[in-house]
N, C-alpha and C. Protein backbone atom coordinates (compact mmCIF):
# COMPACT_ATOMS: atom_id res chain seq x y z
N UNK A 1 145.26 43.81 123.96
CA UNK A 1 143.89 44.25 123.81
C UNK A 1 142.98 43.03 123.93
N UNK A 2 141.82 43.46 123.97
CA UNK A 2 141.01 42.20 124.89
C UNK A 2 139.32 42.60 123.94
N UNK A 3 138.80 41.65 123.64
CA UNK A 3 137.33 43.25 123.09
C UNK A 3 136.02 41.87 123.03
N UNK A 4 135.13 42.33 123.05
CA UNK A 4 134.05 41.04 122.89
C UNK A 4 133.20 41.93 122.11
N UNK A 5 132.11 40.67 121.46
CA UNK A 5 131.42 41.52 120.35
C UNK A 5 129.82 41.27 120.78
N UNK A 6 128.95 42.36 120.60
CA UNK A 6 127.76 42.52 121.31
C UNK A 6 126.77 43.38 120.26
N UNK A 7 125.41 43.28 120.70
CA UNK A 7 124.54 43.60 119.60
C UNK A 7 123.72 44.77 120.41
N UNK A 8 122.94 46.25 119.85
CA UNK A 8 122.22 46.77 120.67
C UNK A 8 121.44 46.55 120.90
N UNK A 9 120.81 46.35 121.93
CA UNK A 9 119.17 45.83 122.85
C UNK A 9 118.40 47.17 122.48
N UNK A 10 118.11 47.07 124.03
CA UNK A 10 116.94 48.74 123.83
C UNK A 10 117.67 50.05 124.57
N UNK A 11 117.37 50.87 123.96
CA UNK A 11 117.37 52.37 124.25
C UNK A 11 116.60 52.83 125.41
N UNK A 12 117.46 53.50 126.05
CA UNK A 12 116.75 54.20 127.73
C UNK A 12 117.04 55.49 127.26
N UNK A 13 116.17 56.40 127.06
CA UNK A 13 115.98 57.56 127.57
C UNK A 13 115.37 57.81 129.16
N UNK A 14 116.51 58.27 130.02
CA UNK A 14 116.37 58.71 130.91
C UNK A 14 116.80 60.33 131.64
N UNK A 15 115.82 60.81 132.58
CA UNK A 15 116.08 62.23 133.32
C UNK A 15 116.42 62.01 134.56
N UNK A 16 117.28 62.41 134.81
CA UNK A 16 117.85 62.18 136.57
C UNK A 16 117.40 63.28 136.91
N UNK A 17 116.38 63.41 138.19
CA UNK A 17 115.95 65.12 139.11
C UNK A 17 117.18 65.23 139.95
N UNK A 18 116.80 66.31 140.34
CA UNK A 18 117.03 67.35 141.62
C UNK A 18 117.70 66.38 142.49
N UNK A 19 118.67 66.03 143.28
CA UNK A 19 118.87 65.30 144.26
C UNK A 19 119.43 63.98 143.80
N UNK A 20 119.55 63.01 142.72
CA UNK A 20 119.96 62.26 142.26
C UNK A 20 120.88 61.75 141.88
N UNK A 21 121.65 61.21 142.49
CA UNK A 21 122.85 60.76 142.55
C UNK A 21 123.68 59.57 141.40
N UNK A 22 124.41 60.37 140.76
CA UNK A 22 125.59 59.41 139.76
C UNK A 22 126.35 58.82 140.65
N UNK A 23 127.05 57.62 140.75
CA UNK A 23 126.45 56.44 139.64
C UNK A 23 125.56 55.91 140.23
N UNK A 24 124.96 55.75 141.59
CA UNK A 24 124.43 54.94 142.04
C UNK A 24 122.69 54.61 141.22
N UNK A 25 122.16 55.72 140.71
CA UNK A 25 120.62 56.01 140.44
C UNK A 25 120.78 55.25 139.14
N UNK A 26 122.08 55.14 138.27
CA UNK A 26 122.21 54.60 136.82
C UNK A 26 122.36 52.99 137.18
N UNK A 27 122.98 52.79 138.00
CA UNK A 27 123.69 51.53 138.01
C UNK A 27 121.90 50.89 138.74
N UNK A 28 121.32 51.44 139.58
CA UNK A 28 120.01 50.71 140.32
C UNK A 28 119.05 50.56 139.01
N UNK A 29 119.24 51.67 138.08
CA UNK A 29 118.34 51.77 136.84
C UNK A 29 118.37 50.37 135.89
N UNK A 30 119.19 50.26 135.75
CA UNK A 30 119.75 49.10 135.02
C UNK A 30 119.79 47.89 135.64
N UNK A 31 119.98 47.81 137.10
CA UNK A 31 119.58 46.56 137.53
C UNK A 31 117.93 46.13 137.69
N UNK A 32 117.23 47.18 137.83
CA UNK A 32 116.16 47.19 138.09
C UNK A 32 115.08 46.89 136.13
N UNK A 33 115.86 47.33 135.49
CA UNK A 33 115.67 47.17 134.08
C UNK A 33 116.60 45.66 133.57
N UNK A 34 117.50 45.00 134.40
CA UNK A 34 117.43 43.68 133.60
C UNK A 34 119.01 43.71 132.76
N UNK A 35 119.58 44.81 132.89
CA UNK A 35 120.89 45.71 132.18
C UNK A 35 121.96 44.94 132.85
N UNK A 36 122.54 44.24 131.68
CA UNK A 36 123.89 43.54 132.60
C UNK A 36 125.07 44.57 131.90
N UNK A 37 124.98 44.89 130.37
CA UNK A 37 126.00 45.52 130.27
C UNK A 37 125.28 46.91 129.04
N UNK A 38 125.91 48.23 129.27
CA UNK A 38 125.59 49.03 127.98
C UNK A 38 126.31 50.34 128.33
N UNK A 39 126.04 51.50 127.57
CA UNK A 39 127.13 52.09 126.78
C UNK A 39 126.20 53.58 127.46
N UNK A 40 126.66 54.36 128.03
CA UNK A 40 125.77 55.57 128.74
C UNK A 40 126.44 57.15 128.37
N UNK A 41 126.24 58.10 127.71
CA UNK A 41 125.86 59.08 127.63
C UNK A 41 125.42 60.18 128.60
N UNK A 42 125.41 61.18 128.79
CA UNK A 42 124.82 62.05 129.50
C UNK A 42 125.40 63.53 129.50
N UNK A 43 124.00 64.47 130.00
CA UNK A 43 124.07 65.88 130.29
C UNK A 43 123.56 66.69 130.85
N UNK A 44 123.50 67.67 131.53
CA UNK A 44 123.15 68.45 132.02
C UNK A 44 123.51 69.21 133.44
N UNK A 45 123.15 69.12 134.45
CA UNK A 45 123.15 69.92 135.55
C UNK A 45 123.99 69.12 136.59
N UNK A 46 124.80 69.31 137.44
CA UNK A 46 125.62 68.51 138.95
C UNK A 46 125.94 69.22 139.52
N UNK A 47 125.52 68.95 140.78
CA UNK A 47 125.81 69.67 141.73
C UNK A 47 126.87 69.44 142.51
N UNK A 48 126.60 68.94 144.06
CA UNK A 48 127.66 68.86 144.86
C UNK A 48 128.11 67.08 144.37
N UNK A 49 129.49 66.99 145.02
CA UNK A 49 129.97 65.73 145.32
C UNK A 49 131.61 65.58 144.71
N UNK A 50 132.08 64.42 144.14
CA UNK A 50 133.16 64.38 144.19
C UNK A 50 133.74 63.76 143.09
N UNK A 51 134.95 64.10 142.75
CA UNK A 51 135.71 63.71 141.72
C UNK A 51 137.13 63.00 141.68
N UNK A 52 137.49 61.63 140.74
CA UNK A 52 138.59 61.21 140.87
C UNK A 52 139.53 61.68 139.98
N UNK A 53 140.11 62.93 140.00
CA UNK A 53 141.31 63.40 138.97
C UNK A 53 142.39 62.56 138.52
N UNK A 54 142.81 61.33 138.85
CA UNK A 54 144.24 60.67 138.43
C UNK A 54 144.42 60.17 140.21
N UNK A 55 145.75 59.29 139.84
CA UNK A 55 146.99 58.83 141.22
C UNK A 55 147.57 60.19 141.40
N UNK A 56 147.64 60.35 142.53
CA UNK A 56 149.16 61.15 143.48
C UNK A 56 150.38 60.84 142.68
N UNK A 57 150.87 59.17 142.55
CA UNK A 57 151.80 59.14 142.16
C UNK A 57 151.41 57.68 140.91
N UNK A 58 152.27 57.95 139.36
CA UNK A 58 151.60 57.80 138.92
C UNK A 58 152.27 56.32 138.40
N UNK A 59 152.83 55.88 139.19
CA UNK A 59 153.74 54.73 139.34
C UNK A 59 153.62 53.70 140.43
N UNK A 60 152.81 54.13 141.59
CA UNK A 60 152.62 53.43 142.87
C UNK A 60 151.33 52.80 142.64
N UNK A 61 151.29 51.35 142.99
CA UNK A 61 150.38 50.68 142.99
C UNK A 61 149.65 49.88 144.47
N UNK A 62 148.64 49.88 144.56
CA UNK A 62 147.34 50.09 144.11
C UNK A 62 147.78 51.76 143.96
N UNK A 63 146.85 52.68 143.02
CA UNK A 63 147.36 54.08 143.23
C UNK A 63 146.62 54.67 143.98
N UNK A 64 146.82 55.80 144.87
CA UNK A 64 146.36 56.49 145.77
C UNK A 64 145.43 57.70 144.82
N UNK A 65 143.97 57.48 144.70
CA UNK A 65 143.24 58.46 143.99
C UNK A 65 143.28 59.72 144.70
N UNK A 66 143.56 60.96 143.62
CA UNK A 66 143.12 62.65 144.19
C UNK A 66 141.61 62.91 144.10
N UNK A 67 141.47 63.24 144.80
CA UNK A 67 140.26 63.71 144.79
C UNK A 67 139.76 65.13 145.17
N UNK A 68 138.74 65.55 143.88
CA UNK A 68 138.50 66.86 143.78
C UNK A 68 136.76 67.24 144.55
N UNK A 69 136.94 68.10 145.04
CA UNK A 69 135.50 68.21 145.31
C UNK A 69 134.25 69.20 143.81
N UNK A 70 133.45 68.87 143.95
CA UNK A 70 132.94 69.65 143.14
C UNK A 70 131.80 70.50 144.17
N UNK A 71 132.57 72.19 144.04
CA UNK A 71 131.37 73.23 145.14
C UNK A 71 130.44 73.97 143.77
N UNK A 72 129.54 73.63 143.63
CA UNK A 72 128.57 74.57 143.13
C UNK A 72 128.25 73.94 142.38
N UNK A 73 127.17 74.58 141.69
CA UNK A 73 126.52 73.95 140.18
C UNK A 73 127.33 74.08 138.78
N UNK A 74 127.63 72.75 138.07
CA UNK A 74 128.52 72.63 137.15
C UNK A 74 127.45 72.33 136.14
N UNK A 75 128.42 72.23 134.98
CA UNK A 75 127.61 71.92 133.67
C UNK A 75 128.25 70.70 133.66
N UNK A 76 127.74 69.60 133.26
CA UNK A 76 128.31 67.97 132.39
C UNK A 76 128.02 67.24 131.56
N UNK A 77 128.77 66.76 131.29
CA UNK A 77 129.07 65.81 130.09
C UNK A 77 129.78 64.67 130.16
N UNK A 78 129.33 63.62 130.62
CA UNK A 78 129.88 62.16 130.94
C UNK A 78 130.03 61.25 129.87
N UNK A 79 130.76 60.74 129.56
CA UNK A 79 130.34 59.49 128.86
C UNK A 79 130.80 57.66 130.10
N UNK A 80 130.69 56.70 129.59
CA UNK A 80 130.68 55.43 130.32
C UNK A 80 130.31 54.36 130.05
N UNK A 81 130.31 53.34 130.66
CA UNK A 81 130.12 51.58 130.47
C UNK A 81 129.94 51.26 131.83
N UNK A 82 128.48 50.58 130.87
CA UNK A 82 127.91 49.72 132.79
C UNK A 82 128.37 48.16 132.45
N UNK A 83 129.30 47.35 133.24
CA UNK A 83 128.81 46.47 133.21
C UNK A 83 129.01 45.56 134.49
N UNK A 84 128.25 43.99 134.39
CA UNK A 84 127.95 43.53 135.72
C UNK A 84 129.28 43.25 136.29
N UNK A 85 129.06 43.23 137.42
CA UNK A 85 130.51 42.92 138.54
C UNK A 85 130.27 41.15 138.43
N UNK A 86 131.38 40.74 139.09
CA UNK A 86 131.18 39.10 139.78
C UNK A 86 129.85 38.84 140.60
N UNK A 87 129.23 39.48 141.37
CA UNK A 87 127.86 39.14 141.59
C UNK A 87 126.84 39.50 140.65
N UNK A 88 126.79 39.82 139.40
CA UNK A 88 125.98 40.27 138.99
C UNK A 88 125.55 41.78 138.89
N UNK A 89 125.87 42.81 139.92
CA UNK A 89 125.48 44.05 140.22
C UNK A 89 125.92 44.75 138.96
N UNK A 90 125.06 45.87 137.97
CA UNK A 90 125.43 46.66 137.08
C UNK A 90 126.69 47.69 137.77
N UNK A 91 127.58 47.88 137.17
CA UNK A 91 128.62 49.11 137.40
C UNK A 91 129.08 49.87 136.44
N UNK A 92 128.73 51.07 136.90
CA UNK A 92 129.31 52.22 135.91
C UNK A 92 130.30 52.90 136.44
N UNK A 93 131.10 52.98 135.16
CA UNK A 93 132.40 53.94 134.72
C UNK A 93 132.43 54.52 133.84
N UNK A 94 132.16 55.99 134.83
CA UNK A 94 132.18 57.18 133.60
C UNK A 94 133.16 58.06 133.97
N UNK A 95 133.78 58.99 133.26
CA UNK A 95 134.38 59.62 133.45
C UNK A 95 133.73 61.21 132.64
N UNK A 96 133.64 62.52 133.42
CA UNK A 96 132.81 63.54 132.83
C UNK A 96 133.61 64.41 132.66
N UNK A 97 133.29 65.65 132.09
CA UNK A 97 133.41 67.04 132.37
C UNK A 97 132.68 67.81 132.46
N UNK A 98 133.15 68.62 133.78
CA UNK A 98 132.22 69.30 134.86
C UNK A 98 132.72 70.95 134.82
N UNK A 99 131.60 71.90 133.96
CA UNK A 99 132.19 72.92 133.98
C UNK A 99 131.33 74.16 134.55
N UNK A 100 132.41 75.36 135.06
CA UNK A 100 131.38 76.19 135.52
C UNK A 100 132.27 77.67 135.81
N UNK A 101 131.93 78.85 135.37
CA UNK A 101 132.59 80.09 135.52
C UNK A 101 134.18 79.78 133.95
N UNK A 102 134.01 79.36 133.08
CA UNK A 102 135.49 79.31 133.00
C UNK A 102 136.42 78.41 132.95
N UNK A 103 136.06 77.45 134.21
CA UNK A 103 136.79 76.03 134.99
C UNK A 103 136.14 74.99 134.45
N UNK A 104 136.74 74.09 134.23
CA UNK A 104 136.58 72.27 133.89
C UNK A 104 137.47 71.42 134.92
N UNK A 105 136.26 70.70 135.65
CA UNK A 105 137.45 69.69 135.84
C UNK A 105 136.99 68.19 135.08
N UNK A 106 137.65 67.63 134.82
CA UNK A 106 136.96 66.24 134.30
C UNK A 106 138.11 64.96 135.12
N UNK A 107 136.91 63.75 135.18
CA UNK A 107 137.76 62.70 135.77
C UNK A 107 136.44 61.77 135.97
N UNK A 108 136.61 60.94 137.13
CA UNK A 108 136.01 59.82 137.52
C UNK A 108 134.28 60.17 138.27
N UNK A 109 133.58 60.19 138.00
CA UNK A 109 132.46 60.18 139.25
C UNK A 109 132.25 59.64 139.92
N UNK A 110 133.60 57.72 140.45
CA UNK A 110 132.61 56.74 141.36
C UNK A 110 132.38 57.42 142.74
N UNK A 111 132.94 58.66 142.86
CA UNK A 111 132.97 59.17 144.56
C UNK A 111 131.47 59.93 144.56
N UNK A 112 131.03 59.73 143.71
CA UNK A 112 129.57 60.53 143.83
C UNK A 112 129.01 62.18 143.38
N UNK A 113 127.97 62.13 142.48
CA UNK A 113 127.92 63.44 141.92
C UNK A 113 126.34 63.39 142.31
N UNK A 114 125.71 64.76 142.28
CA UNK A 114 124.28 65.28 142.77
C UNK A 114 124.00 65.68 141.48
N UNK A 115 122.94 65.60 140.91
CA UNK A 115 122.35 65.93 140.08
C UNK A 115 121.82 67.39 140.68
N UNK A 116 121.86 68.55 139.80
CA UNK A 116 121.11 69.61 140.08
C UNK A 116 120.10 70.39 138.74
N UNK A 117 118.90 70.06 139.52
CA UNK A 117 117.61 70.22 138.83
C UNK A 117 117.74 69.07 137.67
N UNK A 118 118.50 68.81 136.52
CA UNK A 118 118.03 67.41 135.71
C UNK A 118 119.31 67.26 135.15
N UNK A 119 119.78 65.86 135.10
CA UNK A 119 120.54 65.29 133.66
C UNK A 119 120.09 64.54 133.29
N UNK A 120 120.28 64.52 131.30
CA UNK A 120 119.34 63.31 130.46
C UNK A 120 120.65 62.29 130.51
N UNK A 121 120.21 61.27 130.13
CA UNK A 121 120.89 60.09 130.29
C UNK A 121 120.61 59.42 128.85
N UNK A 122 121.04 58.70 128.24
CA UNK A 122 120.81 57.97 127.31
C UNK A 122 121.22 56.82 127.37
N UNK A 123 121.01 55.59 127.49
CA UNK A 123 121.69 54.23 127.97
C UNK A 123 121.17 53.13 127.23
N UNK A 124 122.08 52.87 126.38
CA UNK A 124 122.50 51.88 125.20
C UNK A 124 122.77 50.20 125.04
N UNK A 125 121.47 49.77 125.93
CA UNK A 125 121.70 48.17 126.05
C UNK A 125 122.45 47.02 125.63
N UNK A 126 123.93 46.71 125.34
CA UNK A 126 124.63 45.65 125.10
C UNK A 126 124.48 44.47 125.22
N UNK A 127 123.64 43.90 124.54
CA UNK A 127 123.59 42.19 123.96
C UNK A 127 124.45 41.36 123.84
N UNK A 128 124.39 40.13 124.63
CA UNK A 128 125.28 39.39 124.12
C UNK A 128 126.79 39.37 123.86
N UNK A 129 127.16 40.40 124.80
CA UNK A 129 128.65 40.65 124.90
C UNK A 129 129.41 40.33 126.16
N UNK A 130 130.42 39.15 126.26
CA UNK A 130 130.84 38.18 127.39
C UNK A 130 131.90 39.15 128.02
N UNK A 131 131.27 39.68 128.74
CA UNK A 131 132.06 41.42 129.77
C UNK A 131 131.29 41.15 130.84
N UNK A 132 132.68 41.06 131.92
CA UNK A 132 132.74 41.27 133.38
C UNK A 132 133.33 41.99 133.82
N UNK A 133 133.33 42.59 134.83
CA UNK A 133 133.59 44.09 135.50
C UNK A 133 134.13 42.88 136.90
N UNK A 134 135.84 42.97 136.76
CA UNK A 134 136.72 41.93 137.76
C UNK A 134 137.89 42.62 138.74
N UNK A 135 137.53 42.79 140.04
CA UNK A 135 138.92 43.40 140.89
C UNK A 135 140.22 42.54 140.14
N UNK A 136 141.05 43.69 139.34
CA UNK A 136 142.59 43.33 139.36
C UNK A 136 143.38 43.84 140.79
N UNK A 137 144.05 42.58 140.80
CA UNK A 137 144.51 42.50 142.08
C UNK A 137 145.92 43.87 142.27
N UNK A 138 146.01 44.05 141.40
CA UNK A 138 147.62 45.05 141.49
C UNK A 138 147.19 46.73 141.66
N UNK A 139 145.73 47.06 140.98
CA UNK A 139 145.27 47.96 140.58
C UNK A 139 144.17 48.66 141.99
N UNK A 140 143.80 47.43 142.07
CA UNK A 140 142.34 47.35 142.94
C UNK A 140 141.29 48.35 142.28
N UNK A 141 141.42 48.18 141.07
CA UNK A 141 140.54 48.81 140.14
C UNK A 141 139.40 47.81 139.73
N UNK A 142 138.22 47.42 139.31
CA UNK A 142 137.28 46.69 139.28
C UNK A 142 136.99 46.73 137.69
N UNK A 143 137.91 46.47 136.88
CA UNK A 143 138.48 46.42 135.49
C UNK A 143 137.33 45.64 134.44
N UNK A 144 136.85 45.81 133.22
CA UNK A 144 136.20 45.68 132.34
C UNK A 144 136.87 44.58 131.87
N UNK A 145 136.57 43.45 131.62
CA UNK A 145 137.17 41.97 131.32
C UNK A 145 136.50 41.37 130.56
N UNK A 146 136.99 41.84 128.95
CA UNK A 146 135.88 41.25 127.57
C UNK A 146 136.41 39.63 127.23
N UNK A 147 135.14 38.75 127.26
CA UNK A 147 135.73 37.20 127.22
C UNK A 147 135.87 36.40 128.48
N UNK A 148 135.00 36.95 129.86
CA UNK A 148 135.78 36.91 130.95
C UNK A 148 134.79 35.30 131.48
């Protein structure tokens, strides 16, 4: 285990519209706000786009992601951690659940989700906590690296 210790900054209350795209609209939010690392929340409405359910196989490395589509308007509930990559760029990793008729699927959003009509966001500024977001080479996952 690996963990760094950090203080809360400021509070974002944010609404994602109609057309607005996870992660990219969170991760620009936060760069554009000064956000190297914090702690994100969210709910409401998604529409089209895509989902990372797990590896194919769950032993093969780098792993080969499944990917689910999401057709219609879902309900969600994300939670996540932004933090900066090696250049600096904010990155989020959330993982949601997306429900609708009955059905859930939950998993990854980096393949892209549509906001439909609004989700609130809540995003939790992390102070002072020595976290880098680093490609592991075995994974090719872009891994959360507290102390880095």
């Amino acid at each position: 285990m690996k963990a760094a210790v950090g203080r809360i900054g400021r509070v974002f209350v944010v609404r994602l519209e109609d057309g607005d795209k996870l992660p990219v609209c969170l991760e620009q939010f936060a760069a554009d706000q000064g956000v190297a690392t914090a702690h994100v929340i969210l709910v409401g409405g998604a529409g089209s786009g895509q989902i990372v359910v797990g590896p194919r196989d769950s032993h093969a490395m780098p792993p080969d992601p499944m990917v689910l589509p999401v057709d219609g308007t879902h309900e969600i509930a994300g939670v996540g951690v932004i933090a900066s990559d090696e250049s600096g760029k904010p990155v989020l990793h959330m993982h949601a659940a997306l429900g609708r008729s009955g059905q859930t699927l939950t998993g990854c959003i980096r393949e892209g989700i549509e906001t439909w009509v609004m989700i609130e966001a809540i995003m939790y500024e992390i102070l002072d906590a020595d976290v880098k977001r680093i490609r592991d080479e075995t994974t090719g996952f872009i891994m959360l690296q507290p102390g880095s």
